[in-house]
PDB file of N, CA and C in Angstrom:
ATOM      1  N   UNK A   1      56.552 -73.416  52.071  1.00  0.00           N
ATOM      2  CA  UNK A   1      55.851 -72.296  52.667  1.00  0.00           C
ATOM      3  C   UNK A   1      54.865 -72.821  53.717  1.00  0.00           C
ATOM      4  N   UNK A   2      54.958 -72.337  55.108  1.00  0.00           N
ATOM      5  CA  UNK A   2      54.081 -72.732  55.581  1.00  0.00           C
ATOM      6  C   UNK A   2      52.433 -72.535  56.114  1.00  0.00           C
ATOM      7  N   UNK A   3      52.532 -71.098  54.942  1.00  0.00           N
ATOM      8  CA  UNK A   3      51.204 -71.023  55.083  1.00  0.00           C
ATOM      9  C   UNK A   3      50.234 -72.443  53.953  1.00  0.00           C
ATOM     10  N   UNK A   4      50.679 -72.647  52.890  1.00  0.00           N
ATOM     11  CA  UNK A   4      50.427 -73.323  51.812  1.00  0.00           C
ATOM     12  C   UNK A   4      50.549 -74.838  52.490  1.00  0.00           C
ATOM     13  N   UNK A   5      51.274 -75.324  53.465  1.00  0.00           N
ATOM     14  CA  UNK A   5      51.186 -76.503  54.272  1.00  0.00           C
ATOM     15  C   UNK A   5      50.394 -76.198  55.049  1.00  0.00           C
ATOM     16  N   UNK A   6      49.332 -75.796  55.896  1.00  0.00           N
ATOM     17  CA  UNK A   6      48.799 -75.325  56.684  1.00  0.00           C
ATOM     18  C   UNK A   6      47.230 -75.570  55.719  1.00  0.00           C
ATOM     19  N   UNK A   7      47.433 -74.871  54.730  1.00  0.00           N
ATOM     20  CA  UNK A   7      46.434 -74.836  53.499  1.00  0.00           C
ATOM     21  C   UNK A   7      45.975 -76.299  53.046  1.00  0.00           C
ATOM     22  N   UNK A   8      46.821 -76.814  52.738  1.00  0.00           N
ATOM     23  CA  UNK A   8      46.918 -78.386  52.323  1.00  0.00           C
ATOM     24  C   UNK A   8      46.501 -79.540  53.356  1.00  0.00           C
ATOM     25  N   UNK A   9      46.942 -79.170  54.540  1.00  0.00           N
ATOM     26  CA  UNK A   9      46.011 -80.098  55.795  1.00  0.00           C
ATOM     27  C   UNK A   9      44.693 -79.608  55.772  1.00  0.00           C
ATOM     28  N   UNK A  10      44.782 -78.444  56.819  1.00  0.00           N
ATOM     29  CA  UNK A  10      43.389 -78.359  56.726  1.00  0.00           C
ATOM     30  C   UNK A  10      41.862 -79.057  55.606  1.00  0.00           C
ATOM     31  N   UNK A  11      42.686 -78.604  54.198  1.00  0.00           N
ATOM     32  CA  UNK A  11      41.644 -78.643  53.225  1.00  0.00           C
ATOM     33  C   UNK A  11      41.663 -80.217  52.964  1.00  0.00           C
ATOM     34  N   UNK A  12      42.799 -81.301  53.151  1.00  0.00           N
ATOM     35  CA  UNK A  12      42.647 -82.411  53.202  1.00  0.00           C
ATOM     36  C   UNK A  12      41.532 -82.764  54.254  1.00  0.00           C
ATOM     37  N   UNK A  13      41.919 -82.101  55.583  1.00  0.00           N
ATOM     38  CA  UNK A  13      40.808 -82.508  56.738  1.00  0.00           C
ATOM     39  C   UNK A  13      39.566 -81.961  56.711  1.00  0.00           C
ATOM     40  N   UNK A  14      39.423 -81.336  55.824  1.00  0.00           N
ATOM     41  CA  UNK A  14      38.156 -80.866  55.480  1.00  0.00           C
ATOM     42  C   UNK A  14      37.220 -81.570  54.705  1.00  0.00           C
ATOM     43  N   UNK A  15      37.930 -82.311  54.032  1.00  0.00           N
ATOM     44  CA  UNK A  15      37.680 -83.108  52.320  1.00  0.00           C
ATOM     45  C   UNK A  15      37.042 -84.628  53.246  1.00  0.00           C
ATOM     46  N   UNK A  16      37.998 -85.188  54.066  1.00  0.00           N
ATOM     47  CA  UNK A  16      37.615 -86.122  55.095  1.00  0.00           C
ATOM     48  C   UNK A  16      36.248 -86.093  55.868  1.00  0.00           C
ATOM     49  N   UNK A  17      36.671 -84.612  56.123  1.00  0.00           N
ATOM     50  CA  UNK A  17      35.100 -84.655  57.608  1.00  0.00           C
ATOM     51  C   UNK A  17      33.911 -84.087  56.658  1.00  0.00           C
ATOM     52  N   UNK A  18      34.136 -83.791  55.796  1.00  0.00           N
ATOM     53  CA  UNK A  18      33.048 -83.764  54.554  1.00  0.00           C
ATOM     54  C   UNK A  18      32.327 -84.974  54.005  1.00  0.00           C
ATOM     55  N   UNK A  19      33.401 -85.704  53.734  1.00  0.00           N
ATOM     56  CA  UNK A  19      32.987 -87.747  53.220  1.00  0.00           C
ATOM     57  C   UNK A  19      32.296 -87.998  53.992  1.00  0.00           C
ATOM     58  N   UNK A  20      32.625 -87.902  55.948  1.00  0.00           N
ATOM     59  CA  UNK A  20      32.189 -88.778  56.630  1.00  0.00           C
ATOM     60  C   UNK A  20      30.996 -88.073  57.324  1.00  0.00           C
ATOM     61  N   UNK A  21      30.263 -86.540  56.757  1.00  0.00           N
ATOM     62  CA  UNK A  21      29.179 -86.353  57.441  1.00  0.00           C
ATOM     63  C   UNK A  21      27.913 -85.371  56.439  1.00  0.00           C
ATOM     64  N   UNK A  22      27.771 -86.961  55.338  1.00  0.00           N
ATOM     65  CA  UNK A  22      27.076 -87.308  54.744  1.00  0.00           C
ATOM     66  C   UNK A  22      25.603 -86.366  55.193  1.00  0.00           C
ATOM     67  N   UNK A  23      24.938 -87.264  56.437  1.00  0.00           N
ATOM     68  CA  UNK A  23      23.553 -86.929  57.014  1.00  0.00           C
ATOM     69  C   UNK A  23      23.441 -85.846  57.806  1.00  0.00           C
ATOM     70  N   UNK A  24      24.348 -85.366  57.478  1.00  0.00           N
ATOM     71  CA  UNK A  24      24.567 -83.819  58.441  1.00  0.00           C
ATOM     72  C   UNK A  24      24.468 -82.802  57.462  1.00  0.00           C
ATOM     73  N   UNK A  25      24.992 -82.819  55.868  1.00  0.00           N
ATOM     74  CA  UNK A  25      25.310 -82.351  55.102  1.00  0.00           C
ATOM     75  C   UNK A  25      23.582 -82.106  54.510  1.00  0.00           C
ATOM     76  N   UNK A  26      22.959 -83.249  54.306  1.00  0.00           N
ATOM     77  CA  UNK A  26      21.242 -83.812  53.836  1.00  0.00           C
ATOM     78  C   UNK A  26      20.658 -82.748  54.696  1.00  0.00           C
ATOM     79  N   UNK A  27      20.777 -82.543  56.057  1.00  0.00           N
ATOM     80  CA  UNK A  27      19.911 -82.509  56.977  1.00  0.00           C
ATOM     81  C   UNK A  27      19.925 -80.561  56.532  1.00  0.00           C
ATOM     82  N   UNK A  28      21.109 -80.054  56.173  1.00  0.00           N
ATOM     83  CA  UNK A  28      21.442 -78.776  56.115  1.00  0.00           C
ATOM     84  C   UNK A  28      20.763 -78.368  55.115  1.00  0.00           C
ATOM     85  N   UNK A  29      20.753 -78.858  54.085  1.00  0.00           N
ATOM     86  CA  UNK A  29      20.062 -78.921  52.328  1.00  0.00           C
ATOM     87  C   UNK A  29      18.964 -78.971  52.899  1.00  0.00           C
ATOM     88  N   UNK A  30      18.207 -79.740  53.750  1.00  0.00           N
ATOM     89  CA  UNK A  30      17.251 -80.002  53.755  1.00  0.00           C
ATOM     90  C   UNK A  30      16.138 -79.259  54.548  1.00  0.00           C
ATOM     91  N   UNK A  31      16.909 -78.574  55.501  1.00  0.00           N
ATOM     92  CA  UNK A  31      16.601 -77.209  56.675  1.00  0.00           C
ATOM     93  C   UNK A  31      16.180 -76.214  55.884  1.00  0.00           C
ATOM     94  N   UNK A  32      17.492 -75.904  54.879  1.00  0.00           N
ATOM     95  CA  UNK A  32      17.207 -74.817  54.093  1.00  0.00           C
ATOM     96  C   UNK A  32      16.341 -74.871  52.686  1.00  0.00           C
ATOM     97  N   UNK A  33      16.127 -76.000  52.206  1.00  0.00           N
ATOM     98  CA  UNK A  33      15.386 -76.100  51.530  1.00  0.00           C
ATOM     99  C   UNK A  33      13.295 -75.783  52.140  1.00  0.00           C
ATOM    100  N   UNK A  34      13.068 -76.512  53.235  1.00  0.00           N
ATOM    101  CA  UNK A  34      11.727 -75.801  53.781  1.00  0.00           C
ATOM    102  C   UNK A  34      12.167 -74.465  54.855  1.00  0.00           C
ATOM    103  N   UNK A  35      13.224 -73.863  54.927  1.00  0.00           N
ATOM    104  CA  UNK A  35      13.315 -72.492  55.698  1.00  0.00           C
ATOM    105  C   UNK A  35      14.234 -71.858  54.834  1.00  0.00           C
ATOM    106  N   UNK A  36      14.094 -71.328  53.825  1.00  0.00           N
ATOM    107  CA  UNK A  36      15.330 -70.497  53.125  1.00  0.00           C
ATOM    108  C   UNK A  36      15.497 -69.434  54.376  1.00  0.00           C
ATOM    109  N   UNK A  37      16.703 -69.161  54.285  1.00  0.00           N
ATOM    110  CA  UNK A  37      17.406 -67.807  54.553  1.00  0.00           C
ATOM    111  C   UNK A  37      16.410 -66.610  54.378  1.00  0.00           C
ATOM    112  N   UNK A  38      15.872 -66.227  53.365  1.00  0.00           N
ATOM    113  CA  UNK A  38      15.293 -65.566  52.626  1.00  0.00           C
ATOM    114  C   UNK A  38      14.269 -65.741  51.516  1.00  0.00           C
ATOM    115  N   UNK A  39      12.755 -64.982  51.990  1.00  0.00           N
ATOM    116  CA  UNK A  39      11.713 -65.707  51.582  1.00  0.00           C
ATOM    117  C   UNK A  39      11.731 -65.441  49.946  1.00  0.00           C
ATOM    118  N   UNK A  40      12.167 -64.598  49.438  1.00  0.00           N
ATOM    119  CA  UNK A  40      12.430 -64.060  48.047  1.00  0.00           C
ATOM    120  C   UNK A  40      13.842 -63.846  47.514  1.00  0.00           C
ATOM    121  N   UNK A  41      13.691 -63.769  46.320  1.00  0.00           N
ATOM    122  CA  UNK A  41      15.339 -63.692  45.307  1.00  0.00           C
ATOM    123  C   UNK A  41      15.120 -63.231  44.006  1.00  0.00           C
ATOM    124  N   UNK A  42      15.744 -62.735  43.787  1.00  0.00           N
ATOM    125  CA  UNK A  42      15.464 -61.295  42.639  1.00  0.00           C
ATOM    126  C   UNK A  42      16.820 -61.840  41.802  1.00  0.00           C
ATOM    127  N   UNK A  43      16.573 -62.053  40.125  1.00  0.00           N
ATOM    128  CA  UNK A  43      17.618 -61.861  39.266  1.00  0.00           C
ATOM    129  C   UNK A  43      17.563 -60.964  37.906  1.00  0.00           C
ATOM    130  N   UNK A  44      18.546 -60.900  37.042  1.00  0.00           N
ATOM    131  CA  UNK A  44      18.403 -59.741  36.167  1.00  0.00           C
ATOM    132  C   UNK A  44      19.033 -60.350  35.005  1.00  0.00           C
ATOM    133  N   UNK A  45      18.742 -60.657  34.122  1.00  0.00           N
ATOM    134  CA  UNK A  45      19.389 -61.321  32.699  1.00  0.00           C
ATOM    135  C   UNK A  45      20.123 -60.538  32.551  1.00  0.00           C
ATOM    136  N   UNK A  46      21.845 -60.865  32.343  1.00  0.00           N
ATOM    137  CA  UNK A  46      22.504 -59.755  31.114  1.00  0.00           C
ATOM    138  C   UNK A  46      22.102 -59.399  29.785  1.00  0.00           C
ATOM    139  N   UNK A  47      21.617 -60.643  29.453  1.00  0.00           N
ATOM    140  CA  UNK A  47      20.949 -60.424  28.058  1.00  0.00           C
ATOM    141  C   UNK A  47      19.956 -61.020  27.571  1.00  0.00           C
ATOM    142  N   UNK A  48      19.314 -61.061  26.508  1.00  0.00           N
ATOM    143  CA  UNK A  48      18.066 -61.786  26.384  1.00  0.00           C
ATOM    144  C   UNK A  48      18.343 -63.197  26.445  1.00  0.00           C
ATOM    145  N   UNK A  49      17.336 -63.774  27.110  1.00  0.00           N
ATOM    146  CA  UNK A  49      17.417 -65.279  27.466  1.00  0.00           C
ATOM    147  C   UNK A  49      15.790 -66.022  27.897  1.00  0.00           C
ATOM    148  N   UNK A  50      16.003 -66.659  27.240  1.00  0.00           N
ATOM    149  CA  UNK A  50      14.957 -67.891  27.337  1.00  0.00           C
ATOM    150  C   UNK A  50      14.427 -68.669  28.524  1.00  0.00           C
ATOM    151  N   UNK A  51      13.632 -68.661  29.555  1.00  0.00           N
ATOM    152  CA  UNK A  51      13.463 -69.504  30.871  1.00  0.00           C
ATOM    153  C   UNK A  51      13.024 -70.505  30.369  1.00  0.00           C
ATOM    154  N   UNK A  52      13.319 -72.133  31.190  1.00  0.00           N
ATOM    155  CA  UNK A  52      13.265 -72.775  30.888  1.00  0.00           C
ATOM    156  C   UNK A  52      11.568 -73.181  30.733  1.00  0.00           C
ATOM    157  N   UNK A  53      10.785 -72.339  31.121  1.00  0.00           N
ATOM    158  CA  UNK A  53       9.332 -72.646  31.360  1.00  0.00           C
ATOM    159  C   UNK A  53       8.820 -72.115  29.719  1.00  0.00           C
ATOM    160  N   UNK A  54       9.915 -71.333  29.194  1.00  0.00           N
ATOM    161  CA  UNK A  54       9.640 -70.798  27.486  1.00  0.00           C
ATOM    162  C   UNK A  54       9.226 -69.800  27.588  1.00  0.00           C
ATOM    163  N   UNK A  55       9.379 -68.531  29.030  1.00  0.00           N
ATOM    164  CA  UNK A  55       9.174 -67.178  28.949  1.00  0.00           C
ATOM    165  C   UNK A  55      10.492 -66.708  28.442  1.00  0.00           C
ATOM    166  N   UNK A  56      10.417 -65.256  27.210  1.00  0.00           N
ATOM    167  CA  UNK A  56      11.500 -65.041  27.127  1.00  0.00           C
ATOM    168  C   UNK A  56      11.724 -63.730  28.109  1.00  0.00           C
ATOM    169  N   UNK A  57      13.456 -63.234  28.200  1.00  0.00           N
ATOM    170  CA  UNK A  57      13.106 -62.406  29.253  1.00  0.00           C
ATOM    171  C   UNK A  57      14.615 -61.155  28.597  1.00  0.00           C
ATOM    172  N   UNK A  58      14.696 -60.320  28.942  1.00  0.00           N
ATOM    173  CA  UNK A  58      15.169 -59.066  28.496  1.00  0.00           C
ATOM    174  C   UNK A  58      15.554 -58.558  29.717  1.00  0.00           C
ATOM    175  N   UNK A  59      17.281 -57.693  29.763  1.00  0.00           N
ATOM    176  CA  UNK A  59      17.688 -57.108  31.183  1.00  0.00           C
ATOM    177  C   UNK A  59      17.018 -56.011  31.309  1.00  0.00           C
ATOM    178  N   UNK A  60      16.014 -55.726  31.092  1.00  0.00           N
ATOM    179  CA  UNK A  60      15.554 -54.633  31.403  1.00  0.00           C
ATOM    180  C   UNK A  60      14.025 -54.889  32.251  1.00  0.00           C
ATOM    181  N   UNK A  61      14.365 -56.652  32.191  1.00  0.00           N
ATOM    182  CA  UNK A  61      13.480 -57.412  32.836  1.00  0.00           C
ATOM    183  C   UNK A  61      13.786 -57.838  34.606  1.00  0.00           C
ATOM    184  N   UNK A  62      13.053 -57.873  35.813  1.00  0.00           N
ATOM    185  CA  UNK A  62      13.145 -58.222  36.726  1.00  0.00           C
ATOM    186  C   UNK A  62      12.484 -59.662  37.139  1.00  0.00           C
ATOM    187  N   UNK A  63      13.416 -60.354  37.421  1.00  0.00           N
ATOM    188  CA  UNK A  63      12.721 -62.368  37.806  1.00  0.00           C
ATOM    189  C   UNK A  63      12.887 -62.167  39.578  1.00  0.00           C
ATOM    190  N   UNK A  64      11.505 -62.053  39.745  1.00  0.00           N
ATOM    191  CA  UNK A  64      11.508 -62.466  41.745  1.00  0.00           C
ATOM    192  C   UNK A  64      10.604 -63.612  41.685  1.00  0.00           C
ATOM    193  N   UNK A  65      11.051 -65.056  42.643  1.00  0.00           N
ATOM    194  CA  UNK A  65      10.508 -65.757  43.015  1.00  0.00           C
ATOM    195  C   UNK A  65      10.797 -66.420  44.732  1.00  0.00           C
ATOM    196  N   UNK A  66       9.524 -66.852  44.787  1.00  0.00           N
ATOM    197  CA  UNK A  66       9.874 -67.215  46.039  1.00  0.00           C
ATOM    198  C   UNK A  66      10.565 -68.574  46.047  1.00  0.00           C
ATOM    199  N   UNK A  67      11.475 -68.347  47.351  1.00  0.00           N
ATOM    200  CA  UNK A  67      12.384 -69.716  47.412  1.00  0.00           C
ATOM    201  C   UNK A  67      11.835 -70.808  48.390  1.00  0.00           C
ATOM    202  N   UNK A  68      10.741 -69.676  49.141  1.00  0.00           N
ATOM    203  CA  UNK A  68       9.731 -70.271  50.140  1.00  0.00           C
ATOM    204  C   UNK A  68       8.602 -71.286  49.805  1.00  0.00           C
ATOM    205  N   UNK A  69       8.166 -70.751  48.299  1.00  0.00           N
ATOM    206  CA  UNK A  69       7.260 -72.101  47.877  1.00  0.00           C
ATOM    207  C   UNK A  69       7.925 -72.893  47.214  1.00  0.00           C
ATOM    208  N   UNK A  70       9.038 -72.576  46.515  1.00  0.00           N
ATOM    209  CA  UNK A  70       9.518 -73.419  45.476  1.00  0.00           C
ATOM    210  C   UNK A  70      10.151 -74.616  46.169  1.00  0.00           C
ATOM    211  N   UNK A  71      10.297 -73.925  47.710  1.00  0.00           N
ATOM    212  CA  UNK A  71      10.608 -75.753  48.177  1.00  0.00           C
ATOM    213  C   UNK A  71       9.583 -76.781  49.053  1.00  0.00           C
ATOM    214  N   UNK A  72       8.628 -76.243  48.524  1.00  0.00           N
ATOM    215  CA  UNK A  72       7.366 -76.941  48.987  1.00  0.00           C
ATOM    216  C   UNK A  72       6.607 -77.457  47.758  1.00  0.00           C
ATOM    217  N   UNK A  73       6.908 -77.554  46.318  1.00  0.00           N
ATOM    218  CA  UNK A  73       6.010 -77.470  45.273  1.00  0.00           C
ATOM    219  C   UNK A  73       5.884 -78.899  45.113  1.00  0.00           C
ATOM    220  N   UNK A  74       5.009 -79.391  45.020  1.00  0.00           N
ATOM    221  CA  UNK A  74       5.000 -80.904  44.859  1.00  0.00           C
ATOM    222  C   UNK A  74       5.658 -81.080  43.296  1.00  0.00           C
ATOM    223  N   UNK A  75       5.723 -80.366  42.556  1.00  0.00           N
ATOM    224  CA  UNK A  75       6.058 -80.535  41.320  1.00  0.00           C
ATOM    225  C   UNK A  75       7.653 -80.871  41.220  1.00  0.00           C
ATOM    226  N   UNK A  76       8.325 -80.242  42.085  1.00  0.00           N
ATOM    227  CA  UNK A  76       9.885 -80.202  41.860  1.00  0.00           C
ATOM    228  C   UNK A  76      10.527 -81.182  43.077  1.00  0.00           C
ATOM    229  N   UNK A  77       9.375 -81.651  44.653  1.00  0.00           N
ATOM    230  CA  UNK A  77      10.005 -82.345  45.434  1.00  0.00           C
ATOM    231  C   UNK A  77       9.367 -83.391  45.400  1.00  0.00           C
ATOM    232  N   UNK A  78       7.876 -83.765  44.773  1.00  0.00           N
ATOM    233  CA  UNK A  78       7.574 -84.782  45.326  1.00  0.00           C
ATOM    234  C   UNK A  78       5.978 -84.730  45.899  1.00  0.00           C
ATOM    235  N   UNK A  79       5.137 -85.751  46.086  1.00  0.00           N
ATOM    236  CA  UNK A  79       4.413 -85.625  47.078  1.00  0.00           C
ATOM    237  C   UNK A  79       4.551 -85.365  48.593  1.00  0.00           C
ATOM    238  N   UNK A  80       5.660 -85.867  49.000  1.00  0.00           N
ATOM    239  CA  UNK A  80       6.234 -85.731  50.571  1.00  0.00           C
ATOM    240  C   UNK A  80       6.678 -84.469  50.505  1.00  0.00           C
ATOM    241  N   UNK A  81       6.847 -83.557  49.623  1.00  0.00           N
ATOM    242  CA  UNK A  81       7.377 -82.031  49.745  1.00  0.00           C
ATOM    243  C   UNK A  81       7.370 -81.355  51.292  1.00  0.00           C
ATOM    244  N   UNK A  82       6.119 -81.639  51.776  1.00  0.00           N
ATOM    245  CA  UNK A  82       6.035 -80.782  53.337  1.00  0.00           C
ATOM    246  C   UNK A  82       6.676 -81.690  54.242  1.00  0.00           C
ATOM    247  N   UNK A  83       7.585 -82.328  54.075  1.00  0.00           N
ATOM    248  CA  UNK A  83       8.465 -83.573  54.943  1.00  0.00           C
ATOM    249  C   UNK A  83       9.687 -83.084  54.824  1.00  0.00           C
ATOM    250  N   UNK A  84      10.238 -83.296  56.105  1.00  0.00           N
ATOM    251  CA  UNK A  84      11.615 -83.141  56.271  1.00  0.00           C
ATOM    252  C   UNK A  84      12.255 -84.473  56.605  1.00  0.00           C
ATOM    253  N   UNK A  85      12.865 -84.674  54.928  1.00  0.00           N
ATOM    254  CA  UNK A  85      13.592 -85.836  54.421  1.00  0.00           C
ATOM    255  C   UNK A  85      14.523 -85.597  53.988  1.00  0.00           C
ATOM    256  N   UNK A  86      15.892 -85.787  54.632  1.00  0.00           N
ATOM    257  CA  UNK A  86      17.209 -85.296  54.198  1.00  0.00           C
ATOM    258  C   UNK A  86      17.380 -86.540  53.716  1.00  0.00           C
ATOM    259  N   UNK A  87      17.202 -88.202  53.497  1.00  0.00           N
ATOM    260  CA  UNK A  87      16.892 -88.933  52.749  1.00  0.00           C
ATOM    261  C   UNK A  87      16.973 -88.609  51.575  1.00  0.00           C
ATOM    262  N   UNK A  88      16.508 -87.230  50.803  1.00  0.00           N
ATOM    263  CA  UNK A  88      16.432 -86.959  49.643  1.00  0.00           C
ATOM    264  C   UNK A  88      17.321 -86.342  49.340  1.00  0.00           C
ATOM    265  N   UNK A  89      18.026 -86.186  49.896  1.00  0.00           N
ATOM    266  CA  UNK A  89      19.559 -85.474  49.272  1.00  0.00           C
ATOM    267  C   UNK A  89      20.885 -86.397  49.313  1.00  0.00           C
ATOM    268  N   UNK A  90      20.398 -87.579  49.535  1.00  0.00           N
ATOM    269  CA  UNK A  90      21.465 -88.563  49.361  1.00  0.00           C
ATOM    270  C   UNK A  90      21.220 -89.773  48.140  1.00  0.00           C
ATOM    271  N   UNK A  91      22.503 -90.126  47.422  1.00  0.00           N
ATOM    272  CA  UNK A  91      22.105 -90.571  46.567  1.00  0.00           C
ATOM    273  C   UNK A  91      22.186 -91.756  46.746  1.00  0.00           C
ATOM    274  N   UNK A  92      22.097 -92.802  45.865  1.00  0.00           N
ATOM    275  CA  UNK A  92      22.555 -94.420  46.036  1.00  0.00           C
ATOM    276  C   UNK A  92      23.568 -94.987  46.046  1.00  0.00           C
ATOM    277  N   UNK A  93      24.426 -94.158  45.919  1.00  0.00           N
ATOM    278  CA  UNK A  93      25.959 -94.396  46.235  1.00  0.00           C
ATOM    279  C   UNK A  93      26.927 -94.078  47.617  1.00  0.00           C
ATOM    280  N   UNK A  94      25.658 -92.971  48.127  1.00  0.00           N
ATOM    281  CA  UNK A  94      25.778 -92.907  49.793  1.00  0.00           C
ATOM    282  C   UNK A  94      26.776 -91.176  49.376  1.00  0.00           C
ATOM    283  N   UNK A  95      27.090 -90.753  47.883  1.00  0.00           N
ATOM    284  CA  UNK A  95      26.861 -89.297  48.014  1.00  0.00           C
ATOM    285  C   UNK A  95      26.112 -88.320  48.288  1.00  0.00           C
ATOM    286  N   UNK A  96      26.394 -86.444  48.472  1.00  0.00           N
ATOM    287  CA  UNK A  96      25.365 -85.686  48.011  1.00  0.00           C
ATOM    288  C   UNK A  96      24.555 -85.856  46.883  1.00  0.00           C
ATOM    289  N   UNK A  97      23.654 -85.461  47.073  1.00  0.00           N
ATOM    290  CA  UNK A  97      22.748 -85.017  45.287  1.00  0.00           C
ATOM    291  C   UNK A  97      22.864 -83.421  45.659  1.00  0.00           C
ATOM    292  N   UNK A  98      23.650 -82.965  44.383  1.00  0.00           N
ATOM    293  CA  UNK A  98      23.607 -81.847  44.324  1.00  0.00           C
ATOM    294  C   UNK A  98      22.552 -81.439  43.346  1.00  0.00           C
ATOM    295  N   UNK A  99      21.502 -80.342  43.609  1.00  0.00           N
ATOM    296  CA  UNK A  99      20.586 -79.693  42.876  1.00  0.00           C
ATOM    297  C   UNK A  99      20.649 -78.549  42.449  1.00  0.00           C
ATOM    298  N   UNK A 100      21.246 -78.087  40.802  1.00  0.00           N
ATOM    299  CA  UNK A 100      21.544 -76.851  40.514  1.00  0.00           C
ATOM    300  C   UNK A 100      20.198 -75.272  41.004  1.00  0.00           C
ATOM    301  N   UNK A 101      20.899 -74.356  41.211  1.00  0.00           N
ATOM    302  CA  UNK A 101      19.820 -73.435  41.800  1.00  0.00           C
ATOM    303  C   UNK A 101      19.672 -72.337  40.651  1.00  0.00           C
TER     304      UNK A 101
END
């Protein structure tokens, strides 16, 4: 089929120019980490659940935080937090560091 060959290059050449642009990849994480998209983000438990800070929380509960400080908090980046260091999104193996959200 040649849509499914078509599928299979591309996503090979994708997989490639992905490996090889490492500090481009940092620099993007790293843009958006001191400029989110969006200064706030709103979630809603399906069900009761525990935050990891040990608030418990109920769907009848609303979680807004900003994504705007949280990537400035010295607590979660660092002292250099107000630095734009895509440095920090690479690991020692010369991968991403992926950071669950």
């Amino acid at each position: 089929d040649i849509m499914c060959d078509q599928y299979k290059i591309l996503s090979r050449n994708f997989q490639e120019l992905n490996d090889k642009l490492i500090y481009l990849h940092a620099a993007v994480c790293e843009a958006l980490r001191l400029y989110p998209p969006v200064p706030f983000n709103s979630k809603v438990p399906i069900e009761p659940d525990t935050l990891p800070s040990g608030h418990k929380v109920d769907s009848s509960m609303q979680i807004v935080f900003s994504m705007y400080a949280m990537g400035r908090m010295k607590s979660l980046w660092g002292e250099d937090c107000h630095e734009f260091k895509p440095e920090r999104w690479i690991l020692d193996t010369g991968k991403i560091r992926y950071e669950p959200s």
